[in-house]
PDB file of N, CA and C in Angstrom:
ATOM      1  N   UNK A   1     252.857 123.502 122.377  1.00  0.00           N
ATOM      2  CA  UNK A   1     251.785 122.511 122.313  1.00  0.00           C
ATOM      3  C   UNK A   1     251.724 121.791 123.656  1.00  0.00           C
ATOM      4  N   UNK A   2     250.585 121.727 123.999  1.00  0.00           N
ATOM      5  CA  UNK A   2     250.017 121.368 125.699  1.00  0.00           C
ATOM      6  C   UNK A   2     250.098 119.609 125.285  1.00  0.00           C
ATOM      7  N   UNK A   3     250.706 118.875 126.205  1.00  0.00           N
ATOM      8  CA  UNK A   3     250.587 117.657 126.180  1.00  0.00           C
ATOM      9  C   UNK A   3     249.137 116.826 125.589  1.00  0.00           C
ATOM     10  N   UNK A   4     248.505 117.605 126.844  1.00  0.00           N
ATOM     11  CA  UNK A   4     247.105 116.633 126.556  1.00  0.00           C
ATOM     12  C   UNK A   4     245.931 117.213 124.983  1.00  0.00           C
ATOM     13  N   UNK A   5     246.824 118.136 124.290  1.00  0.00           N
ATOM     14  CA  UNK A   5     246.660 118.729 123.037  1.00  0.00           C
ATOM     15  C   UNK A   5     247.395 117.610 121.590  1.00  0.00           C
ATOM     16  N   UNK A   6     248.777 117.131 122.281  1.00  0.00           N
ATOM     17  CA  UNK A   6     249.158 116.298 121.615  1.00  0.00           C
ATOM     18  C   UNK A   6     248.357 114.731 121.999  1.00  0.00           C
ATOM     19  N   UNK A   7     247.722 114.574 122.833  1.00  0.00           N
ATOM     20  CA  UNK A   7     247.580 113.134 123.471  1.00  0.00           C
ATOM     21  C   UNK A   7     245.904 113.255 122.354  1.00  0.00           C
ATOM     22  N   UNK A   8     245.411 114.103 122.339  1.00  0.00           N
ATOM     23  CA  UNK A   8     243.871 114.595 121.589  1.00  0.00           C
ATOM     24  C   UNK A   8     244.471 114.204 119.842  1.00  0.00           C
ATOM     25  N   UNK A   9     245.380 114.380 119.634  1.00  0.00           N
ATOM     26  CA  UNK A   9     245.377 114.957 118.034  1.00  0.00           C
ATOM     27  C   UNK A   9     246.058 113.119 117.950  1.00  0.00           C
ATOM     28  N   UNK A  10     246.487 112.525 118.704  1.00  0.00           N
ATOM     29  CA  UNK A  10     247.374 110.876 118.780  1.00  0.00           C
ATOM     30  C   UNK A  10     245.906 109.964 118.623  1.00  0.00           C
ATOM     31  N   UNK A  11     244.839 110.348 119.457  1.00  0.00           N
ATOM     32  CA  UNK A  11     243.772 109.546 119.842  1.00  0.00           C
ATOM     33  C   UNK A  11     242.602 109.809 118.262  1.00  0.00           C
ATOM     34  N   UNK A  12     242.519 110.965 118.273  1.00  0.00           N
ATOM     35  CA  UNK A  12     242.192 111.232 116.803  1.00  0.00           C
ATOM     36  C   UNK A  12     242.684 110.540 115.436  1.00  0.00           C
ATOM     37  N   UNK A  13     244.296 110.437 115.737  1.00  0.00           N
ATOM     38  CA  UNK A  13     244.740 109.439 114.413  1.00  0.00           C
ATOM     39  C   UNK A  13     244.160 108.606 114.746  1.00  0.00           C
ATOM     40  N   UNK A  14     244.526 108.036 115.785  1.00  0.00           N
ATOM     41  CA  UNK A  14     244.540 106.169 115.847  1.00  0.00           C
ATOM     42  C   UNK A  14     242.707 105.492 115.833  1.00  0.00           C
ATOM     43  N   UNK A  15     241.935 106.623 115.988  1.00  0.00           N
ATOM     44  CA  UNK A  15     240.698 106.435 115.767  1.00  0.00           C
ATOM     45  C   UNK A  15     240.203 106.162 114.297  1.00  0.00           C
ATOM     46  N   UNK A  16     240.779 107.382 113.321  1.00  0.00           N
ATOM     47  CA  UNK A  16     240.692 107.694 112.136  1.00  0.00           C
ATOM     48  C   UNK A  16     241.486 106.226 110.836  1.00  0.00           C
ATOM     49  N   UNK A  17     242.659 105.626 111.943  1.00  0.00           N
ATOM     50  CA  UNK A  17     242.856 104.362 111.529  1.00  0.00           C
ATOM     51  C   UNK A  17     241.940 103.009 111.407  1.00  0.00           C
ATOM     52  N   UNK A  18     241.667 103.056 112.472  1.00  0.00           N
ATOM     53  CA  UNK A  18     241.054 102.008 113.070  1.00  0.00           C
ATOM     54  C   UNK A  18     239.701 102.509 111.890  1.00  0.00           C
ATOM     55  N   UNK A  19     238.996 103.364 111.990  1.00  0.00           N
ATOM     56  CA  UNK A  19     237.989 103.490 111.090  1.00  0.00           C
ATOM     57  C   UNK A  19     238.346 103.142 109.451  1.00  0.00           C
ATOM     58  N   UNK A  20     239.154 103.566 109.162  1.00  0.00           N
ATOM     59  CA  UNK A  20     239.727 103.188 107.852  1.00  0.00           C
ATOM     60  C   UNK A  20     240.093 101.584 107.517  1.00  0.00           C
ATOM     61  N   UNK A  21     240.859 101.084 108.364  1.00  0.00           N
ATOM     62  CA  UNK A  21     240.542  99.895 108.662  1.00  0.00           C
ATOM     63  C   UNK A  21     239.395  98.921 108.685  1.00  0.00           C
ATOM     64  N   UNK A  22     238.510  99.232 109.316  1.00  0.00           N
ATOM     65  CA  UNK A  22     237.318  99.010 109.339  1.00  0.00           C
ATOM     66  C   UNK A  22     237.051  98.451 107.659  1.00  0.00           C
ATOM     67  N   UNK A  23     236.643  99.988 107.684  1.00  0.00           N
ATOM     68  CA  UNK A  23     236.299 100.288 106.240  1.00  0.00           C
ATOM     69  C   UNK A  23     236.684  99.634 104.655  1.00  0.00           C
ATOM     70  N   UNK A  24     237.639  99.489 104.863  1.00  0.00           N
ATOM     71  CA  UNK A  24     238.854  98.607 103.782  1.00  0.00           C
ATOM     72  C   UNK A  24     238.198  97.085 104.546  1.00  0.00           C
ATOM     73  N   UNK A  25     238.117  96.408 105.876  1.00  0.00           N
ATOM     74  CA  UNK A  25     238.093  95.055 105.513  1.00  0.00           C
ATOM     75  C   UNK A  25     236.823  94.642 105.233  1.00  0.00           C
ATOM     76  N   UNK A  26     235.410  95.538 105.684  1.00  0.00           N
ATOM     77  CA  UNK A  26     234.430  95.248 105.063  1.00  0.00           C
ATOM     78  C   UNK A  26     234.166  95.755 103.807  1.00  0.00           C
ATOM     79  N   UNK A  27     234.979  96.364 102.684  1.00  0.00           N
ATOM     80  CA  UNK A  27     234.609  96.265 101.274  1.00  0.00           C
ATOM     81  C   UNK A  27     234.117  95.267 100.569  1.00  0.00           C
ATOM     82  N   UNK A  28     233.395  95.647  99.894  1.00  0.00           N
ATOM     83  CA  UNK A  28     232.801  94.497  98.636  1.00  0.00           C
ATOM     84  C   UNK A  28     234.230  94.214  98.299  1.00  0.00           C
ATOM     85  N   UNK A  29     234.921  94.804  97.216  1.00  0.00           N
ATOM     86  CA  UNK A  29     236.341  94.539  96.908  1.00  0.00           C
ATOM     87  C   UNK A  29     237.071  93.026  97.472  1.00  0.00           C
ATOM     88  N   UNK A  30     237.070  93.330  98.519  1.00  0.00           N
ATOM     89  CA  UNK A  30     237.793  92.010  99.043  1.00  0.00           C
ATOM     90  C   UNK A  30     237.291  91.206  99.750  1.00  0.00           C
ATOM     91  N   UNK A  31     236.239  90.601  99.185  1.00  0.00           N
ATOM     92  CA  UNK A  31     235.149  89.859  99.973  1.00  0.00           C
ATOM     93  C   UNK A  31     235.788  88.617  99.628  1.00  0.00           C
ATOM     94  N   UNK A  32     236.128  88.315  98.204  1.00  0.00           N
ATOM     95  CA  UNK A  32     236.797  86.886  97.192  1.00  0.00           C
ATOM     96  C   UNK A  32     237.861  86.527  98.299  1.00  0.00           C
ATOM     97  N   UNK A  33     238.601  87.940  98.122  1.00  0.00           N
ATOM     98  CA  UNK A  33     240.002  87.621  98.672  1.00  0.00           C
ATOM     99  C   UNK A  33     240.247  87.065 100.594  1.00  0.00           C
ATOM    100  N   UNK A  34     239.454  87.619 100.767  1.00  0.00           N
ATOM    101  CA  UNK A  34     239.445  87.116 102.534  1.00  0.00           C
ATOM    102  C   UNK A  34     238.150  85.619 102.375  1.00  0.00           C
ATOM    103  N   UNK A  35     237.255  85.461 101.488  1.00  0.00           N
ATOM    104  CA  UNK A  35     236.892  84.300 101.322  1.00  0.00           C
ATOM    105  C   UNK A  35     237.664  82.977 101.414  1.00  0.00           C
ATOM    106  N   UNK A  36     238.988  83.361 100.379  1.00  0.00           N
ATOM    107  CA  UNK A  36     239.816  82.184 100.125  1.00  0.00           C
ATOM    108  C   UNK A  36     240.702  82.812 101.399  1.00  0.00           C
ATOM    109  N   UNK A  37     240.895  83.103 101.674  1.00  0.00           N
ATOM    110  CA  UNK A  37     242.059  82.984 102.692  1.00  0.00           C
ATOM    111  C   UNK A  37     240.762  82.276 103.888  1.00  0.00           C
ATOM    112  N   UNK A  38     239.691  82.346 104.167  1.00  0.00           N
ATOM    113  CA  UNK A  38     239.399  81.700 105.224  1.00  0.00           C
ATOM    114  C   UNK A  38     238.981  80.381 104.947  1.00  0.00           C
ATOM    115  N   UNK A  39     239.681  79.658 103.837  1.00  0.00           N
ATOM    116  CA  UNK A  39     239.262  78.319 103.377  1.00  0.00           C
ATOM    117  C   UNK A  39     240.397  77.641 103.299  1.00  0.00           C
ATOM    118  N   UNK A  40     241.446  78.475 103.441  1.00  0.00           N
ATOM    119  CA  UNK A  40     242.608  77.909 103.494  1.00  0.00           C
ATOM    120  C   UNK A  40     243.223  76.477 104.723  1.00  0.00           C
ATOM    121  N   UNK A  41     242.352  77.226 105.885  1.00  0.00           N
ATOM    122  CA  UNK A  41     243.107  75.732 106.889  1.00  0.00           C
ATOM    123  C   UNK A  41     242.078  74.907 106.425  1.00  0.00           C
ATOM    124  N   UNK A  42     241.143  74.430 105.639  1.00  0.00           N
ATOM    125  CA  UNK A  42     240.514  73.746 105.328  1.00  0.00           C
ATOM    126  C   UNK A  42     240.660  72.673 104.117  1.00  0.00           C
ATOM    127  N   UNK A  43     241.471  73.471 103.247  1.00  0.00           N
ATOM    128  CA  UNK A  43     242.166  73.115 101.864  1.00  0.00           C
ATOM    129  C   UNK A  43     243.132  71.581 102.040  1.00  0.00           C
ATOM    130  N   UNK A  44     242.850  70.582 101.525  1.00  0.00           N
ATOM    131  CA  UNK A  44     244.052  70.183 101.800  1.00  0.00           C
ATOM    132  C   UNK A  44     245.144  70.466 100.545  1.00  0.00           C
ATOM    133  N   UNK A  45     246.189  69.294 101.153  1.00  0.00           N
ATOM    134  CA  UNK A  45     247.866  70.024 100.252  1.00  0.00           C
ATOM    135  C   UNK A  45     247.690  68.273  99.231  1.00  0.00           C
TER     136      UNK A  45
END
């Protein structure tokens, strides 16, 4: 395996992350849940 064969198939994961990522934090799913967490420094104790 040619280096810049491995450096192609590294850049491919970390793309395929980052997209997944993406993907998961703009779900409907966790819209509630990152709602309250961004109300939190706001909350008092």
């Amino acid at each position: 395996m040619d280096v810049n064969t491995l450096r192609s198939v590294v850049t491919v994961a970390g793309f395929l992350c980052f997209v997944g990522i993406v993907l998961w934090a703009w779900s409907g799913r966790n819209a509630a849940e990152f709602d309250q967490a961004a109300r939190l420094p706001f909350e008092q104790d």
